[in-house]
PDB file of N, CA and C in Angstrom:
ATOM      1  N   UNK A   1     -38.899  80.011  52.240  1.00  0.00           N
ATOM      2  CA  UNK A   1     -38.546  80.749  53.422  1.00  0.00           C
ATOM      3  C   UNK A   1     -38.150  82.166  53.036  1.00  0.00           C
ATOM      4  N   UNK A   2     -38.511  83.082  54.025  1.00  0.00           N
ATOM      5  CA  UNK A   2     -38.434  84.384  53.351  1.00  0.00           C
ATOM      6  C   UNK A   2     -37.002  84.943  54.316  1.00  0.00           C
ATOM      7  N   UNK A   3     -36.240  85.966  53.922  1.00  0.00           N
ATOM      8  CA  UNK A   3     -35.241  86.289  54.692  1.00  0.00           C
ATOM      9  C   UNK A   3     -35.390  88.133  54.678  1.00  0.00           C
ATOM     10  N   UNK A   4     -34.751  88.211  55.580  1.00  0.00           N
ATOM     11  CA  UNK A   4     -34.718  89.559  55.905  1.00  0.00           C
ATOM     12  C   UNK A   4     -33.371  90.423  56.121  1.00  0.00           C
ATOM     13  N   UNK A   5     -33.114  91.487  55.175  1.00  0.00           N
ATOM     14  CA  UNK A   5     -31.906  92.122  55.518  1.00  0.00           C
ATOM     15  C   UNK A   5     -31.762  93.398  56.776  1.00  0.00           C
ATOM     16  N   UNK A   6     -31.236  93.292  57.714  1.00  0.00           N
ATOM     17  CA  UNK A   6     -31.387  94.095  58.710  1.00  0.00           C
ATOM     18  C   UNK A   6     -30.110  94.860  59.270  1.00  0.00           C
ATOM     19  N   UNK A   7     -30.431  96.016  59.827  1.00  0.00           N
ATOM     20  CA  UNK A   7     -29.318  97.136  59.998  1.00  0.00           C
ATOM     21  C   UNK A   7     -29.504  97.363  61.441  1.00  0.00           C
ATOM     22  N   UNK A   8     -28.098  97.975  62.049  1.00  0.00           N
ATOM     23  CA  UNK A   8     -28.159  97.928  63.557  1.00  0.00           C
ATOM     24  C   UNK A   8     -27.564  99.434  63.303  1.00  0.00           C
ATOM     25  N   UNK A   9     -28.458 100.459  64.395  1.00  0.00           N
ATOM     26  CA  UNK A   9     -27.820 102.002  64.115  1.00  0.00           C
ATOM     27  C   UNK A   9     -27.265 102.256  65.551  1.00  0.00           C
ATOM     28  N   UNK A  10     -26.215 102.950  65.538  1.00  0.00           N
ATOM     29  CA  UNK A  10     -25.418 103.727  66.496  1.00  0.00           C
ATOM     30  C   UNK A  10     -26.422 104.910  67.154  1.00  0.00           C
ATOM     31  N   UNK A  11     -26.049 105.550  68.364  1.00  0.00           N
ATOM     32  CA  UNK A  11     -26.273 106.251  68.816  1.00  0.00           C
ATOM     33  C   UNK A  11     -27.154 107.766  68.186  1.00  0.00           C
ATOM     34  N   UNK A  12     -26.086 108.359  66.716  1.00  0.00           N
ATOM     35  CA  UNK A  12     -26.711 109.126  65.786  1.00  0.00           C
ATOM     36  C   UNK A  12     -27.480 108.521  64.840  1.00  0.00           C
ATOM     37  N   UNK A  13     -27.855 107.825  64.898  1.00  0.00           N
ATOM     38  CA  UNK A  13     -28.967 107.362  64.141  1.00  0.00           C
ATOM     39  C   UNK A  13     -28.379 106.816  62.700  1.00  0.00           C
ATOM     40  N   UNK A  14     -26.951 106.091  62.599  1.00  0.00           N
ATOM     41  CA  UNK A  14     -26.213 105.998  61.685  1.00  0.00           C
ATOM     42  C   UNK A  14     -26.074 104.225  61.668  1.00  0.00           C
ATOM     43  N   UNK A  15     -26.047 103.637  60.220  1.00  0.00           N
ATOM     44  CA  UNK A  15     -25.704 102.397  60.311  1.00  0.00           C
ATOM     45  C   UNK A  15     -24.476 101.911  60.896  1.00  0.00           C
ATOM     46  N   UNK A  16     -24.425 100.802  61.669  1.00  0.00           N
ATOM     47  CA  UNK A  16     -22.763 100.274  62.125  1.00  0.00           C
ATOM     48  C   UNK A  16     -23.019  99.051  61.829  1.00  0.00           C
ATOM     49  N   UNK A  17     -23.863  98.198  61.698  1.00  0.00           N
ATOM     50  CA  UNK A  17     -23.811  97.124  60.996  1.00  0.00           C
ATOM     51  C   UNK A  17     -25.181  96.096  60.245  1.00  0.00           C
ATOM     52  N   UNK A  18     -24.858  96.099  58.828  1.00  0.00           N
ATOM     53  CA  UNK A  18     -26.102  95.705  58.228  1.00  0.00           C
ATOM     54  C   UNK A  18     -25.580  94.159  58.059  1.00  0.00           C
ATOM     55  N   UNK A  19     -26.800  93.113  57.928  1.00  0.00           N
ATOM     56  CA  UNK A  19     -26.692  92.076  57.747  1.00  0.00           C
ATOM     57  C   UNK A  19     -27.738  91.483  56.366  1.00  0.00           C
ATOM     58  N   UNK A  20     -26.790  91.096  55.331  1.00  0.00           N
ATOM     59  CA  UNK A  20     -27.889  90.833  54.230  1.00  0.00           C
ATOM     60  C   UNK A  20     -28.437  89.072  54.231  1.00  0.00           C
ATOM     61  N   UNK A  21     -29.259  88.968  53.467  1.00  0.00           N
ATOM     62  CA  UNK A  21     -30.131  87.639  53.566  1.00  0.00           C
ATOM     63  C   UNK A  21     -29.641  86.572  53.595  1.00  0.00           C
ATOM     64  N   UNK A  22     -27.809  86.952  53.617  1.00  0.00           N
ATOM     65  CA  UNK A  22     -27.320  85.171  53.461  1.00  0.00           C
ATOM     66  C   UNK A  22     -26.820  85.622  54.815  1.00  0.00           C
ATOM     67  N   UNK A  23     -26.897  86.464  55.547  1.00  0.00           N
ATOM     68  CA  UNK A  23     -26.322  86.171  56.679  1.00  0.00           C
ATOM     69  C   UNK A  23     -25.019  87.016  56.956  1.00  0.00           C
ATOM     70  N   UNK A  24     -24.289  87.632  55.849  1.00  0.00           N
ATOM     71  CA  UNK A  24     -22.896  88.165  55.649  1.00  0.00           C
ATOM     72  C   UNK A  24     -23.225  89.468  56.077  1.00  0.00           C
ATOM     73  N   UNK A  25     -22.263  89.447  57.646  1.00  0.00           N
ATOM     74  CA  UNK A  25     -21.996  90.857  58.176  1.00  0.00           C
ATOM     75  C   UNK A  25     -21.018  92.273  57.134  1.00  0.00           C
ATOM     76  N   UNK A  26     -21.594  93.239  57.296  1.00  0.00           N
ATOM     77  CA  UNK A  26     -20.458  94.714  57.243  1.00  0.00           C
ATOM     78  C   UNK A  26     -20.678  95.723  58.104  1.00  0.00           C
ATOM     79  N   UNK A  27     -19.587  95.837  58.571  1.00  0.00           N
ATOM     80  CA  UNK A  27     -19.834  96.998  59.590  1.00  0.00           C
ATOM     81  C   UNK A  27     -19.237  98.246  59.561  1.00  0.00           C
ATOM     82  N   UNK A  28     -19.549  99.015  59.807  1.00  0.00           N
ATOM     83  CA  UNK A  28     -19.249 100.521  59.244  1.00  0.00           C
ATOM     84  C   UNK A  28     -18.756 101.355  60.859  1.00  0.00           C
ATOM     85  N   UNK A  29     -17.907 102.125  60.403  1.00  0.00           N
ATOM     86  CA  UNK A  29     -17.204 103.180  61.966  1.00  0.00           C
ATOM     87  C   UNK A  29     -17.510 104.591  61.550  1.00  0.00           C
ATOM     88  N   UNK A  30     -17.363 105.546  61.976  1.00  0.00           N
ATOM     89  CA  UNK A  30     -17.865 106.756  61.531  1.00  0.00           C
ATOM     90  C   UNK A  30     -16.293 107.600  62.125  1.00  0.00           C
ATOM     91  N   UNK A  31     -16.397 108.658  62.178  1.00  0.00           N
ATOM     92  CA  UNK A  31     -15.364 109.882  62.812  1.00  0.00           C
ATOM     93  C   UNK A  31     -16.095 110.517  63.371  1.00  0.00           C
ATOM     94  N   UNK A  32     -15.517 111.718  64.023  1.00  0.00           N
ATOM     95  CA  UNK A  32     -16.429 112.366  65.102  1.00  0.00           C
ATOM     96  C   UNK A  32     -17.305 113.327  64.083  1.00  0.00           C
ATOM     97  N   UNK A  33     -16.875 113.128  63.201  1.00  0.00           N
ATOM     98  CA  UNK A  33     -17.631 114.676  62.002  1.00  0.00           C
ATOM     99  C   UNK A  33     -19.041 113.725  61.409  1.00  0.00           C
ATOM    100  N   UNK A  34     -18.502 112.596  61.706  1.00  0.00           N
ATOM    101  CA  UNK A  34     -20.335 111.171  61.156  1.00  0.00           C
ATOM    102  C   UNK A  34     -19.787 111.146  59.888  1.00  0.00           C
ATOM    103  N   UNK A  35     -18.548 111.095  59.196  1.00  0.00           N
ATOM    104  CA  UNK A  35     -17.736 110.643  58.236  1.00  0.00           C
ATOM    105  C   UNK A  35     -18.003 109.082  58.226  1.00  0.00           C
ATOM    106  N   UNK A  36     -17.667 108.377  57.024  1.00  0.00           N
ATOM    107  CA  UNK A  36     -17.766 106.954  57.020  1.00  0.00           C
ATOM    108  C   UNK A  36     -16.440 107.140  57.468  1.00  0.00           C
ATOM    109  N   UNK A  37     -15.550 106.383  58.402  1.00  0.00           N
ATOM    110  CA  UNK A  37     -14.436 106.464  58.305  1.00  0.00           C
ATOM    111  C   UNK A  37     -13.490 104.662  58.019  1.00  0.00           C
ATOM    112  N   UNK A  38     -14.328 103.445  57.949  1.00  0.00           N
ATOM    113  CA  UNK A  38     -13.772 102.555  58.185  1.00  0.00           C
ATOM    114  C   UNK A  38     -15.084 101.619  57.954  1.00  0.00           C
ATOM    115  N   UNK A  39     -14.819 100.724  56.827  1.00  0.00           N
ATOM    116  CA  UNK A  39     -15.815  99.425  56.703  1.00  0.00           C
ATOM    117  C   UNK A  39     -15.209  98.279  56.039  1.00  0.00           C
ATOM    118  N   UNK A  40     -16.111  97.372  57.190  1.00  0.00           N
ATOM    119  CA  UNK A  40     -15.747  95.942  56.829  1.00  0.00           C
ATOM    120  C   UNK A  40     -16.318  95.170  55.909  1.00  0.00           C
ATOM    121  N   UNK A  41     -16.097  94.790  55.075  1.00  0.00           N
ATOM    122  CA  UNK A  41     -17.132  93.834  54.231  1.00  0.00           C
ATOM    123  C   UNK A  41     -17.391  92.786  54.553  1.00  0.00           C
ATOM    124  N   UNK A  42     -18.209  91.885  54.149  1.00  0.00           N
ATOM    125  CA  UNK A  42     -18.759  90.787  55.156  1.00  0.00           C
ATOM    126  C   UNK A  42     -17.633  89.274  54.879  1.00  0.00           C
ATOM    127  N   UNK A  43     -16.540  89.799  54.296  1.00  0.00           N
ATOM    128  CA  UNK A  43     -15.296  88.801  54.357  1.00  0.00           C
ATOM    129  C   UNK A  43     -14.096  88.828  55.014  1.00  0.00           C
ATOM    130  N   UNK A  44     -14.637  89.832  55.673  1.00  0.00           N
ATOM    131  CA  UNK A  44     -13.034  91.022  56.473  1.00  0.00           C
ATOM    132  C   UNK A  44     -13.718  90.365  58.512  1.00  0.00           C
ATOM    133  N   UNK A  45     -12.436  90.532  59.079  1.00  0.00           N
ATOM    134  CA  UNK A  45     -12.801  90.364  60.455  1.00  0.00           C
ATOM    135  C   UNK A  45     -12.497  91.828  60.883  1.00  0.00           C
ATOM    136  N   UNK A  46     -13.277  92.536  61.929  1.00  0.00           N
ATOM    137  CA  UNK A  46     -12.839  93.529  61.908  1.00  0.00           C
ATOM    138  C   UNK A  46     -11.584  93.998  63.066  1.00  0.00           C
ATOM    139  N   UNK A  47     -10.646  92.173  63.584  1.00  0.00           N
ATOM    140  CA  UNK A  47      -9.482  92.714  63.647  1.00  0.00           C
ATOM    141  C   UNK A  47      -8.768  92.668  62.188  1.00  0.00           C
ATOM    142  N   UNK A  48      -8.846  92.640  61.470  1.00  0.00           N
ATOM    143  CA  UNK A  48      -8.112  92.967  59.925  1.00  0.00           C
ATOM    144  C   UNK A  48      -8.566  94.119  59.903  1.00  0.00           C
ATOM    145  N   UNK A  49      -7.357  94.724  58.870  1.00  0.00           N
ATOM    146  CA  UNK A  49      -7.248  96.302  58.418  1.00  0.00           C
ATOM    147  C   UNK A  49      -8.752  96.616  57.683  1.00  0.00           C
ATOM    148  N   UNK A  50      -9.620  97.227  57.427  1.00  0.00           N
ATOM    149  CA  UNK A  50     -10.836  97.445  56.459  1.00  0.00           C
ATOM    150  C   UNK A  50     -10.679  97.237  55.177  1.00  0.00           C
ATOM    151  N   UNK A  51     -11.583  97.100  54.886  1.00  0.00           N
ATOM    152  CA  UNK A  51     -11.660  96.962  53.425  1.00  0.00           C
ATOM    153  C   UNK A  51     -11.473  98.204  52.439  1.00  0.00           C
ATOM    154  N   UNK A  52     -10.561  98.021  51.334  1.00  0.00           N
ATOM    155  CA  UNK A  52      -9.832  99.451  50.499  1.00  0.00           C
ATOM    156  C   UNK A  52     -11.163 100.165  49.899  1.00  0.00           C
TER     157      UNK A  52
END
């Protein structure tokens, strides 16, 4: 079986959340400047603080 890693983009054309082949979400926030400002790793909920 073949799997596929796939990315979901925001409005600017920026990743907010990629999903790799096992399935494990990260999701990414930006600032108004399109700064990374905040990401989750795919073990984090993103009511928990982000990942350091």
């Amino acid at each position: 079986m073949r799997r596929r890693r796939t990315q979901d983009f925001g409005a600017r054309g920026l990743p907010v959340r990629s999903t790799d082949t096992n399935g494990n979400v990260t999701e990414q926030h930006y600032d108004a400047l399109a700064a990374n400002s905040k990401v989750w790793l795919a073990d984090r909920r993103t009511t928990d603080l982000p990942s350091p």
